[in-house]
PDB file of N, CA and C in Angstrom:
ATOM      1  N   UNK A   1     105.597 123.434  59.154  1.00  0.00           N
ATOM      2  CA  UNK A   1     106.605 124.475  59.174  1.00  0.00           C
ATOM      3  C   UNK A   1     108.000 123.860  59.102  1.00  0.00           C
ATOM      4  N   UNK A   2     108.909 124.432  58.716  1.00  0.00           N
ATOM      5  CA  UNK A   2     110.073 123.744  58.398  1.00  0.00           C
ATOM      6  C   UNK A   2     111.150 124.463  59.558  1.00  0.00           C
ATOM      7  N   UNK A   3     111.742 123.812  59.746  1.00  0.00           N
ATOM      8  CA  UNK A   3     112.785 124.440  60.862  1.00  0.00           C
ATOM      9  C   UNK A   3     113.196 125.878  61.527  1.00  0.00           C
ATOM     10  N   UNK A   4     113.722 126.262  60.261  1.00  0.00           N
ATOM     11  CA  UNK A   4     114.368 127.514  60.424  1.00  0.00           C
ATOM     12  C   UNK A   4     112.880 128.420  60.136  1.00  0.00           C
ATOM     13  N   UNK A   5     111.522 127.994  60.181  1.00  0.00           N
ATOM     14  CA  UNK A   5     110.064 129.039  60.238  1.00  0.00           C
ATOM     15  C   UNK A   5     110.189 129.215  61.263  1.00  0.00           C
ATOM     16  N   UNK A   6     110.279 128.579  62.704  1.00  0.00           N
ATOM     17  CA  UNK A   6     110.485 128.118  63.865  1.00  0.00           C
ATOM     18  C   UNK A   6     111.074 129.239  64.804  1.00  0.00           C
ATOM     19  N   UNK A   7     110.294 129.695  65.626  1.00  0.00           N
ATOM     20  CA  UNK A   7     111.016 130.497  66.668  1.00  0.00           C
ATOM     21  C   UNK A   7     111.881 129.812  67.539  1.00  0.00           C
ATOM     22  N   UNK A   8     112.964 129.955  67.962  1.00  0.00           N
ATOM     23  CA  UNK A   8     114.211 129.113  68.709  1.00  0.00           C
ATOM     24  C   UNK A   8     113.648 129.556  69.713  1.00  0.00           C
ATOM     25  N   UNK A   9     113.279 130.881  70.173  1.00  0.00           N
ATOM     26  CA  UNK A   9     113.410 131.393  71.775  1.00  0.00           C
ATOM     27  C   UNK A   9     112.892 132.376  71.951  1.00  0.00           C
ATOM     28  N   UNK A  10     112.004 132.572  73.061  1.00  0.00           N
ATOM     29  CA  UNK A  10     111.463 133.829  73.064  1.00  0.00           C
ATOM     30  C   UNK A  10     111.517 134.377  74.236  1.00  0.00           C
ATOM     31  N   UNK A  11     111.247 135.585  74.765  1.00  0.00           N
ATOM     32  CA  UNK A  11     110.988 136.219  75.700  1.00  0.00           C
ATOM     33  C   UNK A  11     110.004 136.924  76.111  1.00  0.00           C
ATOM     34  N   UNK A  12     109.554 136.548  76.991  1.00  0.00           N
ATOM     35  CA  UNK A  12     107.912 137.184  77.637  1.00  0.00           C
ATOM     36  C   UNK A  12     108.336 138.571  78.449  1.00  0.00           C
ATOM     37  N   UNK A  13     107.378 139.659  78.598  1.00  0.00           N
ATOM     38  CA  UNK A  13     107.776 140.827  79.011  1.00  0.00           C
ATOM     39  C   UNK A  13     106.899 140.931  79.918  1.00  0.00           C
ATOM     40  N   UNK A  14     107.288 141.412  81.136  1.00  0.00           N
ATOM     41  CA  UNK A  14     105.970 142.226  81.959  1.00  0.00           C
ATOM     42  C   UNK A  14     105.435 143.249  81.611  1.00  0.00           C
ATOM     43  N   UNK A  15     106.036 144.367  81.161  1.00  0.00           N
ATOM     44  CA  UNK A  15     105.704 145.703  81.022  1.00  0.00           C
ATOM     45  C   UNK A  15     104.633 145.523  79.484  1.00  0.00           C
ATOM     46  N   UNK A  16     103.422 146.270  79.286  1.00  0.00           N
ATOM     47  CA  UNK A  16     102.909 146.307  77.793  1.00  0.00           C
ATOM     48  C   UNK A  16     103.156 147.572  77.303  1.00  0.00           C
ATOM     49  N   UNK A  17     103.058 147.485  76.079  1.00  0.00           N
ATOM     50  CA  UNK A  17     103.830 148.365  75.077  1.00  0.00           C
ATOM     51  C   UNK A  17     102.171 149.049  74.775  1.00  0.00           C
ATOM     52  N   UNK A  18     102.281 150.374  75.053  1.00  0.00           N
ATOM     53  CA  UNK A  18     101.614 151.310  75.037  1.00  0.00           C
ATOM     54  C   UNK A  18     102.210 152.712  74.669  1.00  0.00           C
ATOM     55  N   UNK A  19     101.151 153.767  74.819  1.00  0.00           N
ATOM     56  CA  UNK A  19     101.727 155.571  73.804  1.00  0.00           C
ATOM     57  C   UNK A  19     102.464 155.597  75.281  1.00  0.00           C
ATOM     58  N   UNK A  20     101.762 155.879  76.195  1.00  0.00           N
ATOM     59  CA  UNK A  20     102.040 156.163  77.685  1.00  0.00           C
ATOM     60  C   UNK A  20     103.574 156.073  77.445  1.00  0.00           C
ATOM     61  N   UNK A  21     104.309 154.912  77.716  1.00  0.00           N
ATOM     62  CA  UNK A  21     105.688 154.656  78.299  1.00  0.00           C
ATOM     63  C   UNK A  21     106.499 154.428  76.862  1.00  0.00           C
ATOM     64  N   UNK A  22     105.898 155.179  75.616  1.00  0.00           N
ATOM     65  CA  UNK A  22     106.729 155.067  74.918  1.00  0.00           C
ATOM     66  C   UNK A  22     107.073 154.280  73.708  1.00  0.00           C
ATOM     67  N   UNK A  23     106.231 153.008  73.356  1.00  0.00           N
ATOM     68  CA  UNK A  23     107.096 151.967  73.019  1.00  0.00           C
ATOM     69  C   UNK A  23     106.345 151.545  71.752  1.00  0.00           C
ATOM     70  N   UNK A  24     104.715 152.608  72.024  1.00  0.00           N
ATOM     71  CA  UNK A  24     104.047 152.594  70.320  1.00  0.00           C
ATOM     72  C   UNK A  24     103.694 154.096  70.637  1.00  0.00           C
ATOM     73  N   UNK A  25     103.521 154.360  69.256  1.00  0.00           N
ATOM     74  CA  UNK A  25     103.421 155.333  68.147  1.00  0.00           C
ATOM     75  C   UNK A  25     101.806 155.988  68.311  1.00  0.00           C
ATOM     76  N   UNK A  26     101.140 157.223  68.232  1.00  0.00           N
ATOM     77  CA  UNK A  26      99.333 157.113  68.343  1.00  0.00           C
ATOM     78  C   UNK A  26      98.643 156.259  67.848  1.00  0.00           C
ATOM     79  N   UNK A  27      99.391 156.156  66.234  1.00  0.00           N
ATOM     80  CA  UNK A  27      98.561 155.165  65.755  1.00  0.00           C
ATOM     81  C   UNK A  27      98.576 153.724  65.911  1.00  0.00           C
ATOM     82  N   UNK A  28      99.465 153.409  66.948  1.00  0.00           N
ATOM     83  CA  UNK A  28      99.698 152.090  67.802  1.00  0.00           C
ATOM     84  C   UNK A  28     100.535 150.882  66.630  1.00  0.00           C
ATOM     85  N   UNK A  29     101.550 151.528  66.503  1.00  0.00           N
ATOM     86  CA  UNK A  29     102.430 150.858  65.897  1.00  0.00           C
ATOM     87  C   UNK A  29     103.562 151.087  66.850  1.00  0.00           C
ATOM     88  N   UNK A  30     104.226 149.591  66.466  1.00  0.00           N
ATOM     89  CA  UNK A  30     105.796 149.407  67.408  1.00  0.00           C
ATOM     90  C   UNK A  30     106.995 150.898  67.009  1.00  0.00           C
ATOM     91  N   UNK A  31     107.072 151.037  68.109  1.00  0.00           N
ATOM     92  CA  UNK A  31     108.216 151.887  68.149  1.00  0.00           C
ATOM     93  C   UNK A  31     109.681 150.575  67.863  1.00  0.00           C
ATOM     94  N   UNK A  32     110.342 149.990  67.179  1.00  0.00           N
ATOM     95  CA  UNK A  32     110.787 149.571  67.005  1.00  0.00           C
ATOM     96  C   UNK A  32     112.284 149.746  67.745  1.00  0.00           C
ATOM     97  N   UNK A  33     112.880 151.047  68.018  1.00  0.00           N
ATOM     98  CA  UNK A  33     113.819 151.911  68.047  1.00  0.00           C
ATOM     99  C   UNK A  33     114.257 152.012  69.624  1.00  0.00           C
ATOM    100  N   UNK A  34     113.421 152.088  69.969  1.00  0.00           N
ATOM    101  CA  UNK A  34     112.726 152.223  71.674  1.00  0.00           C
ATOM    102  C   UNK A  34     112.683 150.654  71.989  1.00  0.00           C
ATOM    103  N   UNK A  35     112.141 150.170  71.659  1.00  0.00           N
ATOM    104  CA  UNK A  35     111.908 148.562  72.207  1.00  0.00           C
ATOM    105  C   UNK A  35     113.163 148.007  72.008  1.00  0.00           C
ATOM    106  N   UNK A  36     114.104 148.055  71.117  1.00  0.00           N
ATOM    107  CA  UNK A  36     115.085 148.190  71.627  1.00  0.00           C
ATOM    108  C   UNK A  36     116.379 148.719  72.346  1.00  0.00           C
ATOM    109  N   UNK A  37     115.858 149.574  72.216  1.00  0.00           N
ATOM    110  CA  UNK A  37     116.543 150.815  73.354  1.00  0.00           C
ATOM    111  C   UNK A  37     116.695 150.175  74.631  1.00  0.00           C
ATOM    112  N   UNK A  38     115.172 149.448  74.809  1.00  0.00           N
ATOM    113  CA  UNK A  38     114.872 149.343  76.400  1.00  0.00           C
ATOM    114  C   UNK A  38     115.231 148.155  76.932  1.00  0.00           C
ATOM    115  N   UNK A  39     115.215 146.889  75.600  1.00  0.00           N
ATOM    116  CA  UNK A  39     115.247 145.812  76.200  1.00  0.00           C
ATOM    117  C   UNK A  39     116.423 144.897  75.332  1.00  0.00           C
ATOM    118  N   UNK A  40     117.578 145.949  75.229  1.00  0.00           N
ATOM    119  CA  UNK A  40     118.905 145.370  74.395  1.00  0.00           C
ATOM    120  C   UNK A  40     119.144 144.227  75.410  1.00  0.00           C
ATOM    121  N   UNK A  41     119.342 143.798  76.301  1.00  0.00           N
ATOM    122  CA  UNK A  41     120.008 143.086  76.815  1.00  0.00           C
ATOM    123  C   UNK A  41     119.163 141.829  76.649  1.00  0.00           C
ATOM    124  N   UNK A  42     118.015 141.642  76.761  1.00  0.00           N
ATOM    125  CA  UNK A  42     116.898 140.323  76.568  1.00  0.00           C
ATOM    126  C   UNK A  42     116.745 140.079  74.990  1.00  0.00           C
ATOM    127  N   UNK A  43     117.149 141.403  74.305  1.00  0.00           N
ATOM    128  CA  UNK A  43     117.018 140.774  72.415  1.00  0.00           C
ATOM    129  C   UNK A  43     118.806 140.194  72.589  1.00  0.00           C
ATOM    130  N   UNK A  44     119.489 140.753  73.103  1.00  0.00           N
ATOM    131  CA  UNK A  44     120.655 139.857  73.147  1.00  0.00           C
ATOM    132  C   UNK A  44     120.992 138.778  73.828  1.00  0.00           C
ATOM    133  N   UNK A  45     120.040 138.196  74.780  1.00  0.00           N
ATOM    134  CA  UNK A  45     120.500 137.091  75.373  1.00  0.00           C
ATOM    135  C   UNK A  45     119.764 136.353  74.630  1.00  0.00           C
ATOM    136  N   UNK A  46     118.618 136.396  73.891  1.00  0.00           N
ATOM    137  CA  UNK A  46     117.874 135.561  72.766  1.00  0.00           C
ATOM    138  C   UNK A  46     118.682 135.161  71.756  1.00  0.00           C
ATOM    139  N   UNK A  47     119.935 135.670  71.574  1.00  0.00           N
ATOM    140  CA  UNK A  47     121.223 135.646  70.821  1.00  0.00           C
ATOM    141  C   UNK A  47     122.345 134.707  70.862  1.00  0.00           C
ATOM    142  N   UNK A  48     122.242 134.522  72.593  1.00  0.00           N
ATOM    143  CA  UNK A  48     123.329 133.824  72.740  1.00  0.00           C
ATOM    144  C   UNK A  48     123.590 132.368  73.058  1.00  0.00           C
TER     145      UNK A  48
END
């Protein structure tokens, strides 16, 4: 893999992404919209 393939940083979550709390769809796809809704501040410190 070449560098920039490379994840710099990640963040592990407690909560799982389920219909229940929102965060997938029935057909269990990412709510994209919502996941970040919820967790702007951890996709932005992956930022900084």
């Amino acid at each position: 893999m070449k560098s920039y393939e490379r994840p710099k940083r990640i963040a592990l979550l407690a909560e799982e992404f389920t219909t229940a709390n929102g965060l997938l769809t029935p057909s269990l796809k990412v709510k994209r919209s919502a996941v970040l809704a919820r967790y702007a501040e951890v996709v932005a410190s992956l930022y900084r």
